[in-house]
Structures are given as structure tokens and as C-alpha cells.
PDB file of N, CA and C in Angstrom:
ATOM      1  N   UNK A   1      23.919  -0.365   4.386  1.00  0.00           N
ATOM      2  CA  UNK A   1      22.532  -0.781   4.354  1.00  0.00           C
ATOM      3  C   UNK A   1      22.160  -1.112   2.919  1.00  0.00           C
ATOM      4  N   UNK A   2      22.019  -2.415   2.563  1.00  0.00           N
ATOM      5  CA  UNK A   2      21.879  -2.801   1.602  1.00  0.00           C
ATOM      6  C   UNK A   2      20.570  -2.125   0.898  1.00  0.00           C
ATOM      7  N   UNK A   3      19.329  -2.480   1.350  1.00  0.00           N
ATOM      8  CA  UNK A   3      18.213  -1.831   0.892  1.00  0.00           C
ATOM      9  C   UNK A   3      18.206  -0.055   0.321  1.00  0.00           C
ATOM     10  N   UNK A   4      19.068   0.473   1.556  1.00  0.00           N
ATOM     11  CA  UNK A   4      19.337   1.662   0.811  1.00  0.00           C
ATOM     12  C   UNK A   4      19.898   2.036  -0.345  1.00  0.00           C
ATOM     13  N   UNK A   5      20.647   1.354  -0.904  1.00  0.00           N
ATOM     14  CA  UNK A   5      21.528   1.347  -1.978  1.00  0.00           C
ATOM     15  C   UNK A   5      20.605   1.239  -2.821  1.00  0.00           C
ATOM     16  N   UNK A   6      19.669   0.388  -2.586  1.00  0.00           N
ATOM     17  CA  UNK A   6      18.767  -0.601  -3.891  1.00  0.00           C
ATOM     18  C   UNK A   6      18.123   0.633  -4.318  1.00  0.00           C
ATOM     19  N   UNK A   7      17.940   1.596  -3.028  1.00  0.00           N
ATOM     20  CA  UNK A   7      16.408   2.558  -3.125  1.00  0.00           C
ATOM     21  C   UNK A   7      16.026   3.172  -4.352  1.00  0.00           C
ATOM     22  N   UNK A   8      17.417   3.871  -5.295  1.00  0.00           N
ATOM     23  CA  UNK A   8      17.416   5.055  -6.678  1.00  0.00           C
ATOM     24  C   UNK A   8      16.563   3.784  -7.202  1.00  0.00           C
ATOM     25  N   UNK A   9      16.863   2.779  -7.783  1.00  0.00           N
ATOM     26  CA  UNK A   9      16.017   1.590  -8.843  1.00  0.00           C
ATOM     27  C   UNK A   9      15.073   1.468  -8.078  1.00  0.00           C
ATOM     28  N   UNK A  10      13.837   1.475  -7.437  1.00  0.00           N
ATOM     29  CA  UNK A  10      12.745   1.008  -6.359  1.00  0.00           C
ATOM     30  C   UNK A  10      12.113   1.999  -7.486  1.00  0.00           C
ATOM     31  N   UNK A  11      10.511   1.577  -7.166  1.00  0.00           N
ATOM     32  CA  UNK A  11       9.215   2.315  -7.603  1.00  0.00           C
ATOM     33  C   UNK A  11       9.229   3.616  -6.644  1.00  0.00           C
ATOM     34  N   UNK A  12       9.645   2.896  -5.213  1.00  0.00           N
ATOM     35  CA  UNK A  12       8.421   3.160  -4.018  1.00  0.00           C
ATOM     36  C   UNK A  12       9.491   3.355  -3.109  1.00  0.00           C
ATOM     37  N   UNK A  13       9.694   3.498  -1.878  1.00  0.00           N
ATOM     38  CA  UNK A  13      10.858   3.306  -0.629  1.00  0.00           C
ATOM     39  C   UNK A  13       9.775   3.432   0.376  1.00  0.00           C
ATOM     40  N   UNK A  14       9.497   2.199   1.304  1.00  0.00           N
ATOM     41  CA  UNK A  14       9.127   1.969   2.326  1.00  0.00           C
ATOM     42  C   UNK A  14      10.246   2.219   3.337  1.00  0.00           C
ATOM     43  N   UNK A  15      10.309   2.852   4.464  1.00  0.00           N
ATOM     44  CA  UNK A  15      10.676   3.213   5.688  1.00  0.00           C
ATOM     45  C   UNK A  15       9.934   3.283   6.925  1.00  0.00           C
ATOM     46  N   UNK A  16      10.525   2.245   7.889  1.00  0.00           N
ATOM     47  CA  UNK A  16       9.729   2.274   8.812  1.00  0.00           C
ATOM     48  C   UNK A  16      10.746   1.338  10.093  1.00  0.00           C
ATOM     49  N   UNK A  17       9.801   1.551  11.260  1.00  0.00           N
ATOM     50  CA  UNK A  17      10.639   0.550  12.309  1.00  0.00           C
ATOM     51  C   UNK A  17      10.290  -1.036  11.788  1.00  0.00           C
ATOM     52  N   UNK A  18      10.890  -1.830  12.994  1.00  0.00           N
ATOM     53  CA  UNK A  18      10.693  -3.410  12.924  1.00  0.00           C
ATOM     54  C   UNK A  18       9.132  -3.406  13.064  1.00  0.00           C
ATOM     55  N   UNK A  19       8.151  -4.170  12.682  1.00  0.00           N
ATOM     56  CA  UNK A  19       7.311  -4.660  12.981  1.00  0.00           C
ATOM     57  C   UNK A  19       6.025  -3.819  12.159  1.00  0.00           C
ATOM     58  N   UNK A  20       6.603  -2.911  11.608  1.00  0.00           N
ATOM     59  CA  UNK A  20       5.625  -1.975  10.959  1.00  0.00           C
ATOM     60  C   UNK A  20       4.630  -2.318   9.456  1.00  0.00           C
ATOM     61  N   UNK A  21       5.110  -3.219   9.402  1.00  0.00           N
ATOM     62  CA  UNK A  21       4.018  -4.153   7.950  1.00  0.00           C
ATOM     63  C   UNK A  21       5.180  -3.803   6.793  1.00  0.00           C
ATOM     64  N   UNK A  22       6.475  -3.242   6.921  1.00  0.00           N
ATOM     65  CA  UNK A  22       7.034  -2.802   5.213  1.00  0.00           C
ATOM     66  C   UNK A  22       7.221  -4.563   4.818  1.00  0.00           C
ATOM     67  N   UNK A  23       7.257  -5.361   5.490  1.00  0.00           N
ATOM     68  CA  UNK A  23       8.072  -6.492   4.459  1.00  0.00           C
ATOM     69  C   UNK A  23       6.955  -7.097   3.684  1.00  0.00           C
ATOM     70  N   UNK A  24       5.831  -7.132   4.379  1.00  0.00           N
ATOM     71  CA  UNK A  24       4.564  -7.793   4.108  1.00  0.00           C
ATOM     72  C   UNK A  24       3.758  -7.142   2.173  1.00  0.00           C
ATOM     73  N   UNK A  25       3.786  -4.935   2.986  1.00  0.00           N
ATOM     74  CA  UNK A  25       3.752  -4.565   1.902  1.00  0.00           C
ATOM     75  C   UNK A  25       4.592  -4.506   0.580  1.00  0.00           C
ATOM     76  N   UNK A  26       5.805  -4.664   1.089  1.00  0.00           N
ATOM     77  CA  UNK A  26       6.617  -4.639  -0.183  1.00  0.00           C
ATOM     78  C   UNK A  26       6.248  -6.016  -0.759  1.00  0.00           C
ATOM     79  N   UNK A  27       6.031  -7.311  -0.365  1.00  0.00           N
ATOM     80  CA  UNK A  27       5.366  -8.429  -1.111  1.00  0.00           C
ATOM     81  C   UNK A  27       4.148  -8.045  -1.812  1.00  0.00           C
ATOM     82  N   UNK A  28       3.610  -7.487  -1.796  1.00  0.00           N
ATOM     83  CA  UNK A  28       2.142  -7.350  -2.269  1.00  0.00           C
ATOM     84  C   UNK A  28       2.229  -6.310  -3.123  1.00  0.00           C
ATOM     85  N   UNK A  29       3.110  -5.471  -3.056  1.00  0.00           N
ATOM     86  CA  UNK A  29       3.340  -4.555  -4.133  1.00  0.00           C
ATOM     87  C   UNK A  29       4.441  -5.107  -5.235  1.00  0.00           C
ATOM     88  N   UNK A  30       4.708  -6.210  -4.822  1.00  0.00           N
ATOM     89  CA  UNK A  30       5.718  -6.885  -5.474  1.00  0.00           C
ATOM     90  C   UNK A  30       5.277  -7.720  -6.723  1.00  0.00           C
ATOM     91  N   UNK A  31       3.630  -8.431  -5.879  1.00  0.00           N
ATOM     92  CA  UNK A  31       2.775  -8.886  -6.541  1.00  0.00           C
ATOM     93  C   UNK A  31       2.223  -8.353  -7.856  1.00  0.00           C
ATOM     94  N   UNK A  32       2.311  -6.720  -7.469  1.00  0.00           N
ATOM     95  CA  UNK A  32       1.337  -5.820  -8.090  1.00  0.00           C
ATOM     96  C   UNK A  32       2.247  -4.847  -9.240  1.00  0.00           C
ATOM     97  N   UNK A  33       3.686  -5.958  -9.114  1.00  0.00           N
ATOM     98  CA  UNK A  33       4.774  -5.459 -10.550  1.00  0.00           C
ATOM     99  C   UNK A  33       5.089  -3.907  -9.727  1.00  0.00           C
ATOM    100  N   UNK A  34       5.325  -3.730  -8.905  1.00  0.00           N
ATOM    101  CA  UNK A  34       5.974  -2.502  -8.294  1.00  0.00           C
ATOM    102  C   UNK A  34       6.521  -2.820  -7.649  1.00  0.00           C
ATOM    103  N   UNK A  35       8.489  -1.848  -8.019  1.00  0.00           N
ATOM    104  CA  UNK A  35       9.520  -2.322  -7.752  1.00  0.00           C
ATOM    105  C   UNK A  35       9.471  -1.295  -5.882  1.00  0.00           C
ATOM    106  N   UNK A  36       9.503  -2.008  -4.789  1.00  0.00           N
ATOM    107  CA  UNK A  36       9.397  -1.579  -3.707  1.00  0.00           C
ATOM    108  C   UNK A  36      10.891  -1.774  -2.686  1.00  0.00           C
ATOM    109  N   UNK A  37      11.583  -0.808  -2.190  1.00  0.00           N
ATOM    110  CA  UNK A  37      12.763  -1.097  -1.386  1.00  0.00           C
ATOM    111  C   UNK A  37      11.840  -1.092   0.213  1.00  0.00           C
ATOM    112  N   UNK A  38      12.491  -1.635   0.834  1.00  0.00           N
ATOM    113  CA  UNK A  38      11.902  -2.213   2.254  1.00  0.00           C
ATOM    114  C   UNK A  38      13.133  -1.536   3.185  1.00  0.00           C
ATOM    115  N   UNK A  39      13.603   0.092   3.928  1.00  0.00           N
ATOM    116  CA  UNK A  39      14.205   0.813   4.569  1.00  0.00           C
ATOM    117  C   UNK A  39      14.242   0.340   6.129  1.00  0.00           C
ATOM    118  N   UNK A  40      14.833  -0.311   6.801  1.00  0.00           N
ATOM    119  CA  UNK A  40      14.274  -0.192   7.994  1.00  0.00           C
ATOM    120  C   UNK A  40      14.817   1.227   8.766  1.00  0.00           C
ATOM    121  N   UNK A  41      14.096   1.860   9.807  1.00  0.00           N
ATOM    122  CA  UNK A  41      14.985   2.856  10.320  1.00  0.00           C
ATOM    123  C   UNK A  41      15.006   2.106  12.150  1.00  0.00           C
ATOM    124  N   UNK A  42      16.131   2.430  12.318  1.00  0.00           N
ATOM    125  CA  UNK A  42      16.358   1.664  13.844  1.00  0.00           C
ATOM    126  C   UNK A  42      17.014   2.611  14.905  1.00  0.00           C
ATOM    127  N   UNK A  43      16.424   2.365  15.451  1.00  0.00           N
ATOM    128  CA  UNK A  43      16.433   3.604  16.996  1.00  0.00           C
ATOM    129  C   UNK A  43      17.832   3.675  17.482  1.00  0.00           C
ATOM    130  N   UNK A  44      18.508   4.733  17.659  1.00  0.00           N
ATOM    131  CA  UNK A  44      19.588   4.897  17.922  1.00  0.00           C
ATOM    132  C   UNK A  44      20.841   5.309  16.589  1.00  0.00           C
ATOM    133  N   UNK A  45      20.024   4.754  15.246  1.00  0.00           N
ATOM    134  CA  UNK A  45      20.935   5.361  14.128  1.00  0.00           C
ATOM    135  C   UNK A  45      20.441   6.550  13.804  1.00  0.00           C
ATOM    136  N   UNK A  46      21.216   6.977  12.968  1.00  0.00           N
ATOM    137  CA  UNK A  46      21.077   8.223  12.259  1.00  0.00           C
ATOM    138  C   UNK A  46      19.688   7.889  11.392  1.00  0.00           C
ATOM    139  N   UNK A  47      18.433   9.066  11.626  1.00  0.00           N
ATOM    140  CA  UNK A  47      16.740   8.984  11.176  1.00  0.00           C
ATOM    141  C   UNK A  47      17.182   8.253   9.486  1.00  0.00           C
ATOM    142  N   UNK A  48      17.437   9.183   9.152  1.00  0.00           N
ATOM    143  CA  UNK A  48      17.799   9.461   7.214  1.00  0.00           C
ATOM    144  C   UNK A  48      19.067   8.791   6.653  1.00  0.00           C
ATOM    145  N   UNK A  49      19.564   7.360   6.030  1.00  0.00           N
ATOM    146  CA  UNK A  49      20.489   6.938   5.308  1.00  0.00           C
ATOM    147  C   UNK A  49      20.360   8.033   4.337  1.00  0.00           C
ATOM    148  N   UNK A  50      22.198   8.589   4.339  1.00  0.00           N
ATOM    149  CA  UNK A  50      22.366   9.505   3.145  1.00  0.00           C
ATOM    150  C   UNK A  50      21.486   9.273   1.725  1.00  0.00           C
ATOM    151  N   UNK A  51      21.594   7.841   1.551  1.00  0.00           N
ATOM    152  CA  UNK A  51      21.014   7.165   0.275  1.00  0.00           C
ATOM    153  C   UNK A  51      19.969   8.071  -0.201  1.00  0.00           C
ATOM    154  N   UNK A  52      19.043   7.727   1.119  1.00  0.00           N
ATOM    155  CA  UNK A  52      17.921   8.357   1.117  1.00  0.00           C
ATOM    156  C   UNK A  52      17.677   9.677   0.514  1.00  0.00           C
ATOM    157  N   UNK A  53      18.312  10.225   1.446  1.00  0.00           N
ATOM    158  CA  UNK A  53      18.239  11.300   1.199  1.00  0.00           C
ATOM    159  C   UNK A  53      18.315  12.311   0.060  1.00  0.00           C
ATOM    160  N   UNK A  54      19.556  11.271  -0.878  1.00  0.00           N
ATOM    161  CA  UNK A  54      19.709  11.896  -2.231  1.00  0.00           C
ATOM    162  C   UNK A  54      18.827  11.573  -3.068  1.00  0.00           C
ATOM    163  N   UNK A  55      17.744  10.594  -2.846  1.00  0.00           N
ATOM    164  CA  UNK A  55      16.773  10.616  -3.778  1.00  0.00           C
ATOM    165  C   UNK A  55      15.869  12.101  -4.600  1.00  0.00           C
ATOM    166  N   UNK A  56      15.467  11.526  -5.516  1.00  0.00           N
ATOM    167  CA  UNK A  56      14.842  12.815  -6.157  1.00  0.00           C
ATOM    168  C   UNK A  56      13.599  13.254  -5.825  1.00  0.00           C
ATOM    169  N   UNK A  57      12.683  14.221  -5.405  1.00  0.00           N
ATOM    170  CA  UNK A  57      12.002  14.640  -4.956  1.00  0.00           C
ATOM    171  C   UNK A  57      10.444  14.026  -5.353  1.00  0.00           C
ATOM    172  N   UNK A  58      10.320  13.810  -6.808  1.00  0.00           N
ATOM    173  CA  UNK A  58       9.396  12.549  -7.147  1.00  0.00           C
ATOM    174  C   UNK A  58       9.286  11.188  -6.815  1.00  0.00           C
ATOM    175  N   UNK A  59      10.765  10.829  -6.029  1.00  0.00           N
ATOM    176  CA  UNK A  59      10.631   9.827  -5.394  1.00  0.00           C
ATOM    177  C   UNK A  59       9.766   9.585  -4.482  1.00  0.00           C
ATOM    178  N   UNK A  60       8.645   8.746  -4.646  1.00  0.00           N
ATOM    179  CA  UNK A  60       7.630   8.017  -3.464  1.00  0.00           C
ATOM    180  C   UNK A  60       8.782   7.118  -2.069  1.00  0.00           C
ATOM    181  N   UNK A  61       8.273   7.996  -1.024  1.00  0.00           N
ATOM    182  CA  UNK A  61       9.504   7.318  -0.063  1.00  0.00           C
ATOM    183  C   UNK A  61       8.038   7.357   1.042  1.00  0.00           C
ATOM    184  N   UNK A  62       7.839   6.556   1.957  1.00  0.00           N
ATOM    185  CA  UNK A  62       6.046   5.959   2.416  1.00  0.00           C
ATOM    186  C   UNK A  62       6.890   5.752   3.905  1.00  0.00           C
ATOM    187  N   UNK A  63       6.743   6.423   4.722  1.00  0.00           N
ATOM    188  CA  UNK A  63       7.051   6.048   6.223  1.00  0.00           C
ATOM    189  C   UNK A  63       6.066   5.492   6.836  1.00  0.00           C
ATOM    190  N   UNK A  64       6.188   4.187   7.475  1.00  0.00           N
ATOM    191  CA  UNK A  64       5.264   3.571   8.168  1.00  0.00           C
ATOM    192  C   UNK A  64       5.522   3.514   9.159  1.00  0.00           C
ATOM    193  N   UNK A  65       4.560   3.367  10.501  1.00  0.00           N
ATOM    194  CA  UNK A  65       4.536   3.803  12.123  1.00  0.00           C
ATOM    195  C   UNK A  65       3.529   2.372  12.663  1.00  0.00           C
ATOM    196  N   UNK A  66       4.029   2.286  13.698  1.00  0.00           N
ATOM    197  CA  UNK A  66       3.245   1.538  14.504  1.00  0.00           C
ATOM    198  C   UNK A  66       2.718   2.271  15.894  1.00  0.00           C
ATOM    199  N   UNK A  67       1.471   2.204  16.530  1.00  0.00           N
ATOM    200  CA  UNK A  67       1.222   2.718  17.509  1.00  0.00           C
ATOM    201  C   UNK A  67       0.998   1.539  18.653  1.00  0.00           C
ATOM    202  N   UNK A  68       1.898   1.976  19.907  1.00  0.00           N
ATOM    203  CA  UNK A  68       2.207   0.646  20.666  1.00  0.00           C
ATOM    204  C   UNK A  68       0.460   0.352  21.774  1.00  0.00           C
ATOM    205  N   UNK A  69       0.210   1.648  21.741  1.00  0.00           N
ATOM    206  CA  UNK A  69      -0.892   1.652  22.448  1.00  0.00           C
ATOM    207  C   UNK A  69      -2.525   0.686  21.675  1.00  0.00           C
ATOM    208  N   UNK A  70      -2.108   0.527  20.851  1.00  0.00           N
ATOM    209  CA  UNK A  70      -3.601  -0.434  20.126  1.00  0.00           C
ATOM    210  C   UNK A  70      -3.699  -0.159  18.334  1.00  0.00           C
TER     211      UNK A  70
END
């Protein structure tokens, strides 16, 4: 997973399913000179890329959700 790799250099780590706004926000924070990785997590893999995981605890990592109901 490419993005994961990127994540240690990122400001920020967005994680989230398909459709959840990360690509949109990572443009706009992109805008806003903040270095943003765009995580997707996809149903059926493992929740947490190791990557992830080894990040450092000050790491900003932002899970985004969609609710299908409205």
C-alpha cells in the first residue's frame, strides 16, 4: 500500500473507506501546505496497515466514516 509507506513523512494520515471525502480533504489540506497521506481501509483486509501502526503517537492519523443511512 503505497500511501501507507508515504504515511511517517505526512502532516496528517487520513483513513477511511471508499467514498468517505479523504481524497477531496487531502486536496484542500494540500492547498493549505499540509503534507496529508490519503489511507484507504477496505473491508475484508486487515483494519490497521502495519505502517500504520508504527507511527508515533503524536502522529495525527483522522478516521473518516460515512453513514449509509443519510
Amino acid at each position: 500500500m503505497a500511501a501507507a509507506r508515504r504515511a511517517p513523512r505526512a502532516d496528517v494520515v487520513l483513513a477511511g473507506v471508499s467514498r468517505s471525502g479523504k481524497s477531496a480533504t487531502c486536496f484542500y489540506l494540500a492547498y493549505q501546505g499540509v503534507k496529508a497521506a490519503n489511507v484507504p481501509l477496505v473491508p475484508g483486509q486487515p483494519g490497521c496497515p502495519p505502517e500504520l501502526a508504527a507511527l508515533p503517537k503524536e502522529r495525527g492519523v483522522i478516521g473518516l466514516w460515512v453513514n449509509p443511512a443519510g
